[in-house]
Protein backbone atom coordinates (compact mmCIF):
# COMPACT_ATOMS: atom_id res chain seq x y z
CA UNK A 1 -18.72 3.35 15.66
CA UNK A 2 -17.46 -0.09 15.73
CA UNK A 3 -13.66 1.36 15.97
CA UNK A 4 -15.18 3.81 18.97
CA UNK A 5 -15.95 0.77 20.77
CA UNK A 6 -12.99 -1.47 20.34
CA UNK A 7 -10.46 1.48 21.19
CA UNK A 8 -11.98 2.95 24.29
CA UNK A 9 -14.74 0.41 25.21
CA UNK A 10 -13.28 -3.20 24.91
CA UNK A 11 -9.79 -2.10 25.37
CA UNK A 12 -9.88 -0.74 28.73
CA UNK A 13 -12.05 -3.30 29.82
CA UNK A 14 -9.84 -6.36 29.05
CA UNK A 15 -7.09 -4.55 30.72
CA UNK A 16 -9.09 -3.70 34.00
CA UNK A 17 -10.14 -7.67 34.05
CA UNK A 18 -6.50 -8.14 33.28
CA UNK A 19 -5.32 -6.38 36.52
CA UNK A 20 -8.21 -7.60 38.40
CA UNK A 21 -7.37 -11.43 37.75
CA UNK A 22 -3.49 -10.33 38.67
CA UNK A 23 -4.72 -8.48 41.80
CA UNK A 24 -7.54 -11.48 43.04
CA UNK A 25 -4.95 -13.87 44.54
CA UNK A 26 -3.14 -11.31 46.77
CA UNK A 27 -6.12 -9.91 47.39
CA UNK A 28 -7.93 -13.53 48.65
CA UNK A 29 -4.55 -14.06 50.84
CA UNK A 30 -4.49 -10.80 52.41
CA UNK A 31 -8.00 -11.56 53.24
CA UNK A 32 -7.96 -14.76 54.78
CA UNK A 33 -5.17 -12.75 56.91
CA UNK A 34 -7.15 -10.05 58.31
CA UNK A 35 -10.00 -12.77 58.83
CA UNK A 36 -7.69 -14.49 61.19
CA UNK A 37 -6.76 -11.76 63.12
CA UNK A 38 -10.30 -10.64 63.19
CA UNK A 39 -10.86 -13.93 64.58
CA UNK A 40 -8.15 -13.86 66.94
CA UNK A 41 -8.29 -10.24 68.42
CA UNK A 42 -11.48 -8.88 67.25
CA UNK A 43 -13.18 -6.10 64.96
CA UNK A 44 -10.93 -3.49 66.32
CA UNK A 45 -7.63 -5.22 64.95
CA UNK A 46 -8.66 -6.16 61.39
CA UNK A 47 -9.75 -2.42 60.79
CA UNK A 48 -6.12 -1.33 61.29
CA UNK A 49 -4.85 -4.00 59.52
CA UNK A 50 -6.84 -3.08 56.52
CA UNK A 51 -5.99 0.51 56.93
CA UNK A 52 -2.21 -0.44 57.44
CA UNK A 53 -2.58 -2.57 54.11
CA UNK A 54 -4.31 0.53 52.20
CA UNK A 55 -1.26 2.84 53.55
CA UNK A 56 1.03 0.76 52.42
CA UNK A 57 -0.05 0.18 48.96
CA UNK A 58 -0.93 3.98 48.70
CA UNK A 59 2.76 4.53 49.27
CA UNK A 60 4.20 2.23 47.68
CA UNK A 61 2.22 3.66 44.29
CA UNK A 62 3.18 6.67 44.97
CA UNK A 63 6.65 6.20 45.66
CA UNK A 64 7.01 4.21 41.94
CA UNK A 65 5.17 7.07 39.90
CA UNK A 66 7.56 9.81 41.67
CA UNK A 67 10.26 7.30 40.86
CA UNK A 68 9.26 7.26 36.73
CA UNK A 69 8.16 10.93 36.88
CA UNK A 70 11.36 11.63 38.37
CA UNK A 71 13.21 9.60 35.81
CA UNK A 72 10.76 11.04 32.67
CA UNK A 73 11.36 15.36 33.96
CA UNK A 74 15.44 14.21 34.49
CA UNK A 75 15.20 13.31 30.26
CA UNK A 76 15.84 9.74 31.21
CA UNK A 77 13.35 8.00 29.69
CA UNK A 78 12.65 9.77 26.18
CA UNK A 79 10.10 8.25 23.50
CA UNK A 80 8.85 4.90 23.82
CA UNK A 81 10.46 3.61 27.20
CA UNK A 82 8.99 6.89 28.90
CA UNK A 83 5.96 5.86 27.48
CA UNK A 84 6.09 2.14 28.53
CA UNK A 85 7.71 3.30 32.31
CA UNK A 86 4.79 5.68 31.93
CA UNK A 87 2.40 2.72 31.44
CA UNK A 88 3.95 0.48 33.84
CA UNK A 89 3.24 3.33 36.69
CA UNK A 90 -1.04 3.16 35.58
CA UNK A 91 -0.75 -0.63 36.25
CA UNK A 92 1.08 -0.37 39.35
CA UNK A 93 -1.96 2.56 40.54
CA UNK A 94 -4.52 0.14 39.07
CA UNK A 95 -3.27 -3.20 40.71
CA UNK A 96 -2.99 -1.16 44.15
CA UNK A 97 -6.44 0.44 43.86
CA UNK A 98 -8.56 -2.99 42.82
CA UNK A 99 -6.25 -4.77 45.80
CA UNK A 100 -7.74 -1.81 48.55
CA UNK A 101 -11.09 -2.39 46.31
CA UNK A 102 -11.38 -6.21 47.12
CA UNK A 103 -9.99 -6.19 50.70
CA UNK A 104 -12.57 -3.42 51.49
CA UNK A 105 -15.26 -5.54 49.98
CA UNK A 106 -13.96 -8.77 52.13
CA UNK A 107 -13.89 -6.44 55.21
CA UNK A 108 -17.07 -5.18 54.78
CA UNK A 109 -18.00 -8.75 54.30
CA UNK A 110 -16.08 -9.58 57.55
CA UNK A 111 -17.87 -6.60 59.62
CA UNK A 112 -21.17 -8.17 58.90
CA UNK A 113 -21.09 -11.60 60.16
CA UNK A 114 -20.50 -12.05 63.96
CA UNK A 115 -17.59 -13.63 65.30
CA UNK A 116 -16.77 -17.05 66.07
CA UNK A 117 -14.18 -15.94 68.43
């Protein structure tokens, strides 16, 4: 039991606090952002730019793992670098998903407490 919980318990949960320190600065910048434009031209405008910032990071994830799965069907990365590409590719999705996680957590934040504007 003890090897059950090191392998698949305390494992992935040292790397998802691992990409969630990585992703906490960007994500506290691209906060204070959309506060400021909430701030400067309302509700309205800091919903898009959230939605913009979601887009883009969707897309940009997407556009690396087509780039390694590409790379991994054309027999270019064989054995252990397709496997470490392969890896790289679940950080990138990770570090994108807990960015949208903690801007839509400081938006929600934002939507609750009235304007100063």
């Amino acid at each position: 039991m003890n090897e059950i919980a090191r392998y698949y318990i305390v494992g992935p949960t040292v790397v998802l606090f691992i990409v969630f320190l990585a992703a906490s600065p960007l994500a506290w910048a691209i906060h204070h952002i959309i506060a400021l434009v909430k701030r400067l031209t309302g509700t309205r405008s800091a919903i898009i730019l959230y939605c913009a910032e979601v887009s883009a990071l969707y897309v940009w994830a997407d556009w690396y793992g087509d780039q390694v799965q590409g790379a991994i069907d054309a027999g270019v990365y064989d054995g252990p670098v397709g496997f470490g590409a392969g890896i790289t590719a679940g950080f990138v999705m990770f570090f994108a998903g807990m960015l949208s996680i903690l801007n839509g957590i400081g938006l929600w934040r934002l939507l609750r407490r009235p304007s100063r504007a």
